[in-house]
C-alpha atoms as a PDB file:
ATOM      1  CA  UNK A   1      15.823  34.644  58.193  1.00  0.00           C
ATOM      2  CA  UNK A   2      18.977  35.038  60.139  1.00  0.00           C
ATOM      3  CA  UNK A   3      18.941  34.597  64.032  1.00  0.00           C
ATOM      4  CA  UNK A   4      17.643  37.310  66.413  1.00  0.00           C
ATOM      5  CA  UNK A   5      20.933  38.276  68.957  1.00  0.00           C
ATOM      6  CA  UNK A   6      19.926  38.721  72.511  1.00  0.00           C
ATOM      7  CA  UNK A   7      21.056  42.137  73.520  1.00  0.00           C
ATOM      8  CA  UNK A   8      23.208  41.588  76.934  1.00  0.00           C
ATOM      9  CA  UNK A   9      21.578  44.397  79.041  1.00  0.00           C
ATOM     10  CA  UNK A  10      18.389  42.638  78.591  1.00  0.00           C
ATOM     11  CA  UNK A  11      18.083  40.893  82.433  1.00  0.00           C
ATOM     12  CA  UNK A  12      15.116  39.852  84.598  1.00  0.00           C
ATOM     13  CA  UNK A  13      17.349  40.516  87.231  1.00  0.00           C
ATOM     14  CA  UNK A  14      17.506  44.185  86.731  1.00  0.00           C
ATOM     15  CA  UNK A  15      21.351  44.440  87.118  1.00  0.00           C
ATOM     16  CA  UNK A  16      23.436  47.084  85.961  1.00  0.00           C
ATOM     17  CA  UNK A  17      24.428  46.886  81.965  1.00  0.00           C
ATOM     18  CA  UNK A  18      28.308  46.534  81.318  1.00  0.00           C
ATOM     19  CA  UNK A  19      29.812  49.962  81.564  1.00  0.00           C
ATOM     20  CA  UNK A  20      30.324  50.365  78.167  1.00  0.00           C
ATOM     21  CA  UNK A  21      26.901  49.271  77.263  1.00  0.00           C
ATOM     22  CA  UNK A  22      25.465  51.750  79.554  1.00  0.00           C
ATOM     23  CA  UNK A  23      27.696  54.352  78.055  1.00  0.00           C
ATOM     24  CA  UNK A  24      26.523  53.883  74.681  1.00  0.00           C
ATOM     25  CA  UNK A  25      22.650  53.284  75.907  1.00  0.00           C
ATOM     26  CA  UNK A  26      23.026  56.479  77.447  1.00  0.00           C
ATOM     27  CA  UNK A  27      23.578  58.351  74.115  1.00  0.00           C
ATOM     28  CA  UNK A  28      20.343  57.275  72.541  1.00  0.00           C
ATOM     29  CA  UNK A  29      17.339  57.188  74.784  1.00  0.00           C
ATOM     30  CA  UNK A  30      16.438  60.809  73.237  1.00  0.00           C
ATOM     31  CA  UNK A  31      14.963  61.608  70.587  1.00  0.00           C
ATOM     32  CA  UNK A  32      15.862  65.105  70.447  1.00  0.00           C
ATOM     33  CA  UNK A  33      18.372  67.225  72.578  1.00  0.00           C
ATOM     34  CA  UNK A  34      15.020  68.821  74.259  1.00  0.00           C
ATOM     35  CA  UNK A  35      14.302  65.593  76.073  1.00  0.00           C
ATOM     36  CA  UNK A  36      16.535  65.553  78.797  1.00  0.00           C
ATOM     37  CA  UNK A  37      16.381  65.808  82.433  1.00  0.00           C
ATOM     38  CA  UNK A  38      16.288  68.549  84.427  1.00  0.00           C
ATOM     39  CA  UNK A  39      19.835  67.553  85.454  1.00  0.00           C
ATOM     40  CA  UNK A  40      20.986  67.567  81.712  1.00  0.00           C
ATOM     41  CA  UNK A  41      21.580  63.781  82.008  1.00  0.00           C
ATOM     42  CA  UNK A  42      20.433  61.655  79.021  1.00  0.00           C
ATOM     43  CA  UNK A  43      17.509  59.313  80.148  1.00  0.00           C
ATOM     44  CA  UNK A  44      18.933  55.763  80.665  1.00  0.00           C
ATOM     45  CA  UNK A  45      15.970  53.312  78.670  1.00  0.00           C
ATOM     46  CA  UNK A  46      16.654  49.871  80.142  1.00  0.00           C
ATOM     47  CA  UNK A  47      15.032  46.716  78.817  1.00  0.00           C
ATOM     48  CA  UNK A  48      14.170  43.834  80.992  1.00  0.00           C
ATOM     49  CA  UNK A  49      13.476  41.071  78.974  1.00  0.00           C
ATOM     50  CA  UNK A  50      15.107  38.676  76.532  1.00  0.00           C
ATOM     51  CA  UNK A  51      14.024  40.311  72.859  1.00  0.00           C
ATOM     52  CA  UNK A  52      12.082  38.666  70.636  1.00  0.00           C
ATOM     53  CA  UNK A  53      10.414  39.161  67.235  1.00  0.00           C
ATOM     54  CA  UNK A  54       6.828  40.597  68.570  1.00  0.00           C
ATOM     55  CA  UNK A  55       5.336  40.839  65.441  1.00  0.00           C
ATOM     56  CA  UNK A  56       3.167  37.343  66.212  1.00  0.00           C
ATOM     57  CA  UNK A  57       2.245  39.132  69.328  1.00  0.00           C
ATOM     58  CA  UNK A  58       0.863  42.313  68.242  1.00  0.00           C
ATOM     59  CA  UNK A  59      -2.709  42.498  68.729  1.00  0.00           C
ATOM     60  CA  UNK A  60      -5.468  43.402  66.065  1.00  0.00           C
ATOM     61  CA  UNK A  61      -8.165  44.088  67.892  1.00  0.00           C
ATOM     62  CA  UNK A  62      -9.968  47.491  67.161  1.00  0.00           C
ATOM     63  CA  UNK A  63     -10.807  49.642  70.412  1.00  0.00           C
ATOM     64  CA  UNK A  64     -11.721  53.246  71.682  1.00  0.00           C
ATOM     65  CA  UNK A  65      -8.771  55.707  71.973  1.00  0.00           C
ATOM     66  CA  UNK A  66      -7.982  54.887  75.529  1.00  0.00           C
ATOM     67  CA  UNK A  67     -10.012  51.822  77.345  1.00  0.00           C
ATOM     68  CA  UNK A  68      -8.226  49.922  79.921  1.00  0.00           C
ATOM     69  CA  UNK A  69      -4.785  48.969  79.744  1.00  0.00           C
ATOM     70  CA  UNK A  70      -4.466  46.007  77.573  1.00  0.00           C
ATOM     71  CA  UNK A  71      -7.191  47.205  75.176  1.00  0.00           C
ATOM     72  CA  UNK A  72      -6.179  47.892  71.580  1.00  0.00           C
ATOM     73  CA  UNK A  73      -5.478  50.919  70.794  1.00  0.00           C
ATOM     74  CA  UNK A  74      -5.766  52.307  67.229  1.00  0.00           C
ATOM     75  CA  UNK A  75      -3.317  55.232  66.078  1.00  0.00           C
ATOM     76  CA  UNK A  76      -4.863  58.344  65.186  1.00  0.00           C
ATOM     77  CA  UNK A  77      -4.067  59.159  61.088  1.00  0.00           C
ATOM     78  CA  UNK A  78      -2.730  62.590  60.084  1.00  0.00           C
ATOM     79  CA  UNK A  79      -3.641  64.870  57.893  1.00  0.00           C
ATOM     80  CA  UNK A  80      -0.452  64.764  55.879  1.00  0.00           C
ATOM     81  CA  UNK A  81       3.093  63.971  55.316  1.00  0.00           C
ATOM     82  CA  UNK A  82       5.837  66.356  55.009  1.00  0.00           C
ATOM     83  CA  UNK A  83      10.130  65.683  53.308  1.00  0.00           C
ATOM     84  CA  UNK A  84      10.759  62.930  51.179  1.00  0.00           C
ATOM     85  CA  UNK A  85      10.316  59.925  53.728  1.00  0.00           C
ATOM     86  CA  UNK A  86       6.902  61.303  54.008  1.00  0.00           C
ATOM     87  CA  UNK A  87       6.915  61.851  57.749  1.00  0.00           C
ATOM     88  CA  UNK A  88       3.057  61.912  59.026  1.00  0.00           C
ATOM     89  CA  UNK A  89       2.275  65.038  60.657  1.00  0.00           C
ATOM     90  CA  UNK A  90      -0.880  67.155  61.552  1.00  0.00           C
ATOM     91  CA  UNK A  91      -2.165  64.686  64.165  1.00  0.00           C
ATOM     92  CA  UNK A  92      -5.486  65.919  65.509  1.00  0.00           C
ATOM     93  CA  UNK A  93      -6.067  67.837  69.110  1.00  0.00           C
ATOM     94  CA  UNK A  94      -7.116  64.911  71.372  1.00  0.00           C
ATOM     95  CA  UNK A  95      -5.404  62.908  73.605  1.00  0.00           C
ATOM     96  CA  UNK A  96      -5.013  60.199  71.102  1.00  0.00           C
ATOM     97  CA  UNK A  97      -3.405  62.402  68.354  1.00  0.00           C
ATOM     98  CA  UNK A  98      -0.635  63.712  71.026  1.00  0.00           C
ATOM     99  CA  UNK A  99      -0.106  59.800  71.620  1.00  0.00           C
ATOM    100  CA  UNK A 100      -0.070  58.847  68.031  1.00  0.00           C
ATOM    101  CA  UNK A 101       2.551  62.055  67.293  1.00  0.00           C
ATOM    102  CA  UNK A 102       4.795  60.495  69.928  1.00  0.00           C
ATOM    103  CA  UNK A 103       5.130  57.292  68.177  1.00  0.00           C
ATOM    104  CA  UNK A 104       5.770  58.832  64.798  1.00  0.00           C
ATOM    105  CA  UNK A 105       8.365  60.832  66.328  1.00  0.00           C
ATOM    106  CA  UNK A 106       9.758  58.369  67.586  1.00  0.00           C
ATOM    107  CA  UNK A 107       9.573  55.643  64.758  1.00  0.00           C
ATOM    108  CA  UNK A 108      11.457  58.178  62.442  1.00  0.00           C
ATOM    109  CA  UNK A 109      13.989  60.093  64.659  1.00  0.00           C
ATOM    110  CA  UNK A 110      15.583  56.716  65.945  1.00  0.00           C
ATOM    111  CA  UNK A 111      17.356  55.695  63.125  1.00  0.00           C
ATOM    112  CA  UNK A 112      21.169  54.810  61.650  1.00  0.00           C
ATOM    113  CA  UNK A 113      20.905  58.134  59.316  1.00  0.00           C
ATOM    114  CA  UNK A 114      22.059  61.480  60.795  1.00  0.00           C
ATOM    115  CA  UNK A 115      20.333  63.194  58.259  1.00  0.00           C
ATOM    116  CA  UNK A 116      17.551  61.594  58.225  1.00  0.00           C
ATOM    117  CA  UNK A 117      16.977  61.286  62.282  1.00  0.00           C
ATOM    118  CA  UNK A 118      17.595  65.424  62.013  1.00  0.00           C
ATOM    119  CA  UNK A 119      15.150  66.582  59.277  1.00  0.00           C
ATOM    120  CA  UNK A 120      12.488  64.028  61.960  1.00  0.00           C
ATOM    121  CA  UNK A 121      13.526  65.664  64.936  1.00  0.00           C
ATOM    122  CA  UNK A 122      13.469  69.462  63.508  1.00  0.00           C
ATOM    123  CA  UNK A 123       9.644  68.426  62.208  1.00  0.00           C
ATOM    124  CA  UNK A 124       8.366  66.993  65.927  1.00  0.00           C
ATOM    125  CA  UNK A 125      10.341  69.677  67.536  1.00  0.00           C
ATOM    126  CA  UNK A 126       9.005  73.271  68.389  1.00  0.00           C
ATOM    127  CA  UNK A 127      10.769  76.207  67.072  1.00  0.00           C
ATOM    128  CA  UNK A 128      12.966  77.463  69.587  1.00  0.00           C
ATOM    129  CA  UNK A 129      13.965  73.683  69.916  1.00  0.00           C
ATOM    130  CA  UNK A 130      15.726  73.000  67.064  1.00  0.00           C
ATOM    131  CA  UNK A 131      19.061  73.730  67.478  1.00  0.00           C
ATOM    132  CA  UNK A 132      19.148  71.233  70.434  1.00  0.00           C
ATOM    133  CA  UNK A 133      16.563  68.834  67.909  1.00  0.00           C
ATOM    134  CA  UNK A 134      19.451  68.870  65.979  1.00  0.00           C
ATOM    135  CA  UNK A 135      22.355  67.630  68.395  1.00  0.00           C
ATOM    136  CA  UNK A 136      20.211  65.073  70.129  1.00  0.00           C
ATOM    137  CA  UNK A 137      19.330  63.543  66.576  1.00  0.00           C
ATOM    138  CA  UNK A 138      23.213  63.278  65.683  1.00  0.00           C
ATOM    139  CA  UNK A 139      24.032  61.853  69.100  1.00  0.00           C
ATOM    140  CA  UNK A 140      21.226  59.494  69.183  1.00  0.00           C
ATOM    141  CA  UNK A 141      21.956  58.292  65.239  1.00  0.00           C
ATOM    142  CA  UNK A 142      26.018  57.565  66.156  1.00  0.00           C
ATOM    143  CA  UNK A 143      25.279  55.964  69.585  1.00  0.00           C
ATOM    144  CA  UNK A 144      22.927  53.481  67.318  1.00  0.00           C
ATOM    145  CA  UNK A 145      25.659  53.057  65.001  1.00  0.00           C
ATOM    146  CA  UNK A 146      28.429  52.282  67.657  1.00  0.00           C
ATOM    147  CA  UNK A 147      26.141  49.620  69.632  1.00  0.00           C
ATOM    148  CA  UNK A 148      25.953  47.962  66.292  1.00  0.00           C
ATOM    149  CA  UNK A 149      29.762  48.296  65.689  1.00  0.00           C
ATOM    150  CA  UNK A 150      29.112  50.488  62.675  1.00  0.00           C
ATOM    151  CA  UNK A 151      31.129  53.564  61.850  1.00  0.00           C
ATOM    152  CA  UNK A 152      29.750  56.549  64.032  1.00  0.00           C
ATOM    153  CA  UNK A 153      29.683  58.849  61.030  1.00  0.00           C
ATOM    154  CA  UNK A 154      29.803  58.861  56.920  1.00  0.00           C
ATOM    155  CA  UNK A 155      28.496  55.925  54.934  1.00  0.00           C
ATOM    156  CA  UNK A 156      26.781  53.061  55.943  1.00  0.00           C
ATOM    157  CA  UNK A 157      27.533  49.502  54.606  1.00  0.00           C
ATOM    158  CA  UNK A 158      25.416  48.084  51.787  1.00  0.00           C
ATOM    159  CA  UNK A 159      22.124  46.695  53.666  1.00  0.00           C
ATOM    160  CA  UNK A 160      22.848  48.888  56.891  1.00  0.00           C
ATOM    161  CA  UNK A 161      19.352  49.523  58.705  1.00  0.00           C
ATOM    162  CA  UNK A 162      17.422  50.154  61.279  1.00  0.00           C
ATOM    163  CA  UNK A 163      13.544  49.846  61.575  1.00  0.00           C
ATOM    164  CA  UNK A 164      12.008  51.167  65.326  1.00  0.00           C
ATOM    165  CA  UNK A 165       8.529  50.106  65.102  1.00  0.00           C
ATOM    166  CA  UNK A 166       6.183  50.862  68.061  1.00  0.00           C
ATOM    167  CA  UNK A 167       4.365  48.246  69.956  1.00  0.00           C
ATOM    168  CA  UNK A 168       2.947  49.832  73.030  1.00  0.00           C
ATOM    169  CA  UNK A 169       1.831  53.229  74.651  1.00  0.00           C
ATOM    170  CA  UNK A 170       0.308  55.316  77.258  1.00  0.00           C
ATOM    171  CA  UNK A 171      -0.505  58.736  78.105  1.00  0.00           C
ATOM    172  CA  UNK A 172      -1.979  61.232  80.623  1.00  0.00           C
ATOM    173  CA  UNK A 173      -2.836  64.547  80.563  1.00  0.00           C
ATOM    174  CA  UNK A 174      -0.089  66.961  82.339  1.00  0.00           C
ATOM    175  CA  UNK A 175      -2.099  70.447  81.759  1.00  0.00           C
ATOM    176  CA  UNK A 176      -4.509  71.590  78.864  1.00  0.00           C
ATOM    177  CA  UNK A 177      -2.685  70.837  75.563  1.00  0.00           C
ATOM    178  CA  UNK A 178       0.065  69.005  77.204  1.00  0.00           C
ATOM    179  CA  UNK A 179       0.154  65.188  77.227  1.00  0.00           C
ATOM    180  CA  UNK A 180       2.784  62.718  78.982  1.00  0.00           C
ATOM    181  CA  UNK A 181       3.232  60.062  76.671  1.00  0.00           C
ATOM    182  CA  UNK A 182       5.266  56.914  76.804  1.00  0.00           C
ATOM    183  CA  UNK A 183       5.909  54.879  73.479  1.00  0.00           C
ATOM    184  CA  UNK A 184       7.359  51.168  73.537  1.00  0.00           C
ATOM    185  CA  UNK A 185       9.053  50.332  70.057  1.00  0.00           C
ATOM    186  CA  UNK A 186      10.599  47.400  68.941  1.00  0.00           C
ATOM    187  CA  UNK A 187      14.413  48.084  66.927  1.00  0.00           C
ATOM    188  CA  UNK A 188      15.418  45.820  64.375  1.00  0.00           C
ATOM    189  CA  UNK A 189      18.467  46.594  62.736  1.00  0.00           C
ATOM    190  CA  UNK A 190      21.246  44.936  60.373  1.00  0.00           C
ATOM    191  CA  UNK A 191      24.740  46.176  60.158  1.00  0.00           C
ATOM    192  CA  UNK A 192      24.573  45.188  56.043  1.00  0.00           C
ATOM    193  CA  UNK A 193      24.151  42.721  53.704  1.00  0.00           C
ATOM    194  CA  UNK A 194      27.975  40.972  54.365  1.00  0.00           C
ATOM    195  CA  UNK A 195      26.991  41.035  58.138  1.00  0.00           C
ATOM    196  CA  UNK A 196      26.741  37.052  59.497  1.00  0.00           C
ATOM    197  CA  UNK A 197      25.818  38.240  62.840  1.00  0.00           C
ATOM    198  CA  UNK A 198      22.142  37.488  64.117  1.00  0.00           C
ATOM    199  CA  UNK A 199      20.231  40.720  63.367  1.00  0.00           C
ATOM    200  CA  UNK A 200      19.927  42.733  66.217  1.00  0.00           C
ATOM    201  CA  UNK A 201      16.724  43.459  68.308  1.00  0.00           C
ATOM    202  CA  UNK A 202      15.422  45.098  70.946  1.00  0.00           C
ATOM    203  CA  UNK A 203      12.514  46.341  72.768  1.00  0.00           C
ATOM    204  CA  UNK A 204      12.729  50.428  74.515  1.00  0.00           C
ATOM    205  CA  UNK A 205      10.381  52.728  76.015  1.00  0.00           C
ATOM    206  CA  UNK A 206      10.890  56.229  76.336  1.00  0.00           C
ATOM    207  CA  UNK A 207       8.305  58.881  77.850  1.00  0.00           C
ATOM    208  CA  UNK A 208       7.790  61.856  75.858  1.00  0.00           C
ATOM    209  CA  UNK A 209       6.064  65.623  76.922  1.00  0.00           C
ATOM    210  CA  UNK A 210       4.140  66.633  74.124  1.00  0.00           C
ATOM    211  CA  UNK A 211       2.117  69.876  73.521  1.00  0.00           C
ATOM    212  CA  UNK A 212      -0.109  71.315  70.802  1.00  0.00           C
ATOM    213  CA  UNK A 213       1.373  74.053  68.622  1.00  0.00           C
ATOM    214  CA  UNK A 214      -1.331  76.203  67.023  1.00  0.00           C
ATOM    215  CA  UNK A 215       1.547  77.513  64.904  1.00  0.00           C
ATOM    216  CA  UNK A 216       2.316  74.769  62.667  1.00  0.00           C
ATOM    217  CA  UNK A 217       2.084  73.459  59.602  1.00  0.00           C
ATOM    218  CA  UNK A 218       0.281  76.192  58.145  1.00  0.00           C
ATOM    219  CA  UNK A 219      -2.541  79.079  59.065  1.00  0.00           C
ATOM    220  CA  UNK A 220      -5.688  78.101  60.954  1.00  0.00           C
ATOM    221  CA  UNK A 221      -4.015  74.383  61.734  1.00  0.00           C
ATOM    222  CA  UNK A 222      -1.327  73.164  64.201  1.00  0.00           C
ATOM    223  CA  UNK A 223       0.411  69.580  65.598  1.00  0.00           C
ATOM    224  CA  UNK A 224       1.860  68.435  68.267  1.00  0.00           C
ATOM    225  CA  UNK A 225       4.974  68.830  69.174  1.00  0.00           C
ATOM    226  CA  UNK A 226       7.950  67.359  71.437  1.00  0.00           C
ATOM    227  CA  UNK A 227       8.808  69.657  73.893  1.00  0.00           C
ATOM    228  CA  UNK A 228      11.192  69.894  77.376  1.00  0.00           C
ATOM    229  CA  UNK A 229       9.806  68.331  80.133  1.00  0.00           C
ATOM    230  CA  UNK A 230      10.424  70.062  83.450  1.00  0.00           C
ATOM    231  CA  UNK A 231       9.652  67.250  85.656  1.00  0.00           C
ATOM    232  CA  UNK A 232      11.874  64.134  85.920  1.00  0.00           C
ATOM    233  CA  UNK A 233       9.853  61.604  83.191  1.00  0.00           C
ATOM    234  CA  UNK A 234       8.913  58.449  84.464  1.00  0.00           C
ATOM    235  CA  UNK A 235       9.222  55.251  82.160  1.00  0.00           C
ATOM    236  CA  UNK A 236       7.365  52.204  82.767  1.00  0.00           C
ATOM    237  CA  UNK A 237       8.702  48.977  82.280  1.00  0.00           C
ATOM    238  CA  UNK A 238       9.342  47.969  79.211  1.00  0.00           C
ATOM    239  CA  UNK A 239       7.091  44.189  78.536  1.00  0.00           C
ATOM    240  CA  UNK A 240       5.994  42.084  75.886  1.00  0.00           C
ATOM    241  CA  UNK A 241       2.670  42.770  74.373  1.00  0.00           C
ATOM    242  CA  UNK A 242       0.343  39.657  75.295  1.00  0.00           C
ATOM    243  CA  UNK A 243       1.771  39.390  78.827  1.00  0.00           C
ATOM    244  CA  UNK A 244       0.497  40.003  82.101  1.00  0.00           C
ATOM    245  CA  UNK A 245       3.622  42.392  82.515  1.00  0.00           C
ATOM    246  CA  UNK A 246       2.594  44.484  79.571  1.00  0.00           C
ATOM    247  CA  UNK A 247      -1.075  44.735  80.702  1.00  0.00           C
ATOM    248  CA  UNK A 248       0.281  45.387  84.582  1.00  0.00           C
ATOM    249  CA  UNK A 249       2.876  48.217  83.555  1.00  0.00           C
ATOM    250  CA  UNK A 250      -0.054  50.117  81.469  1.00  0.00           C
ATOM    251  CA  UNK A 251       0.690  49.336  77.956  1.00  0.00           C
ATOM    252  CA  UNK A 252      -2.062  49.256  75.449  1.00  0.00           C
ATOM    253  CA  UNK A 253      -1.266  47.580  72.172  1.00  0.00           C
ATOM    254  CA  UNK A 254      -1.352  49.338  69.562  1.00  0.00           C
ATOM    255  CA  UNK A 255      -2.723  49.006  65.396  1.00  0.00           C
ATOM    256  CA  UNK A 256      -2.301  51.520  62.656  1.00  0.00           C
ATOM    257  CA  UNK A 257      -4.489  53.985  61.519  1.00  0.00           C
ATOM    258  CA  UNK A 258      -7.461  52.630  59.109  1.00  0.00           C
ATOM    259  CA  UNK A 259      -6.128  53.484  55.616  1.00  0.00           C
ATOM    260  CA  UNK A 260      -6.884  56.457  53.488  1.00  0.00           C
ATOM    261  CA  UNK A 261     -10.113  55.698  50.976  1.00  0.00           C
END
């Protein structure tokens, strides 16, 4: 297994990112073009911490939907998959299910495809929303692309990837049928199979607003969905799961759903 490359911006000191690393950094944090701030700034994610491969870390403890930060928490299933990448949708109406439909927004939206990170956003995104779905999944996919020094548009090298995997969350109710939820992933990502660099990765968080839509995915059902947020999202720090920092900032570890009989 080739090295893992320390991504500069990552700093216990909290400094500033080089200016074009900001730049770029600022072209990804959102998912979708919806999930901006009230400004119309894109949301600046920064890491503080030296990345590392968390998979060793990642607890598999079994535990309630919430508990107290630290507890495992175990993502709700859904009740289908929709496209060919099988993106899981349906997630039920709890607290839980808005938290579990943030991650799987999130863990197929961020990615080095345009296409791909489109047809995700459109499907977590609410109707009137998908137009801007749309242009926030393009920008997001060639900001990835150009912090990995990979062309910002057309074909990918042989081997090209990247895999955002989600390691942490939170979540609190805003109203009825709106939840604030904020999803830590880790990003792994190769620039192709003649790349010698050390393969990048990196841990984010992002905080999403998501609602219920009665409307979707057919008659009598619904999902939720990522919509606008009118308030200025907070994000808490992003920390390795297993450390007091993680348990401190919130986090809850998190395990998959239990598999389909």
């Amino acid at each position: 297994m080739r090295p893992v490359a320390e991504d500069p911006t990552l700093d216990w000191d909290l400094g500033p990112p080089p200016s074009a690393r900001r730049r770029m950094l600022i072209v990804v944090v959102s998912i979708v073009g919806a999930i901006l701030l009230a400004a119309g700034a894109w949301q600046l994610l920064r890491p503080v911490f030296d990345p590392v491969d968390v998979a060793a870390s990642r607890s598999t403890e079994n535990a309630g939907s919430a508990g107290a930060a630290g507890d495992t928490v175990r993502l709700a299933a859904p009740s289908g998959y929709e496209g060919a990448a099988g993106y899981p949708v349906g997630f039920p109406r709890t607290e839980l299910g808005a938290a579990s439909a943030a991650a799987a927004a999130l863990e197929a939206a961020w990615t080095l495809d345009a296409e791909q990170a489109e047809q995700a956003a459109v499907l977590y995104a609410p109707p009137d929303q998908h137009d801007a779905a749309r242009a926030g999944a393009r920008e997001a996919a060639a900001g990835w692309r150009e912090i990995l020094g990979l062309p910002k548009e057309g074909a990918l090298p042989d081997g090209a990837a990247m895999r955002t995997r989600t390691i942490g969350v939170q979540w609190r109710a805003r109203a009825r049928d709106q939840i604030h939820v904020s999803v830590l992933v880790q990003v792994t990502a190769t620039k192709g199979v003649g790349d010698t660099d050390p393969t990048y990765s990196s841990p984010y968080a992002m905080s999403l607003l998501m609602a219920w839509h009665p409307g979707l995915r057919g008659t009598n059902r619904g999902d939720w969905v990522n919509v606008p947020d009118p308030l200025s999202a907070s994000v808490p720090p992003v920390a390795l799961p297993g450390t007091p920092e993680f348990t401190a900032a919130g986090w809850k570890p998190v395990s998959g759903p239990e598999p389909t009989p």
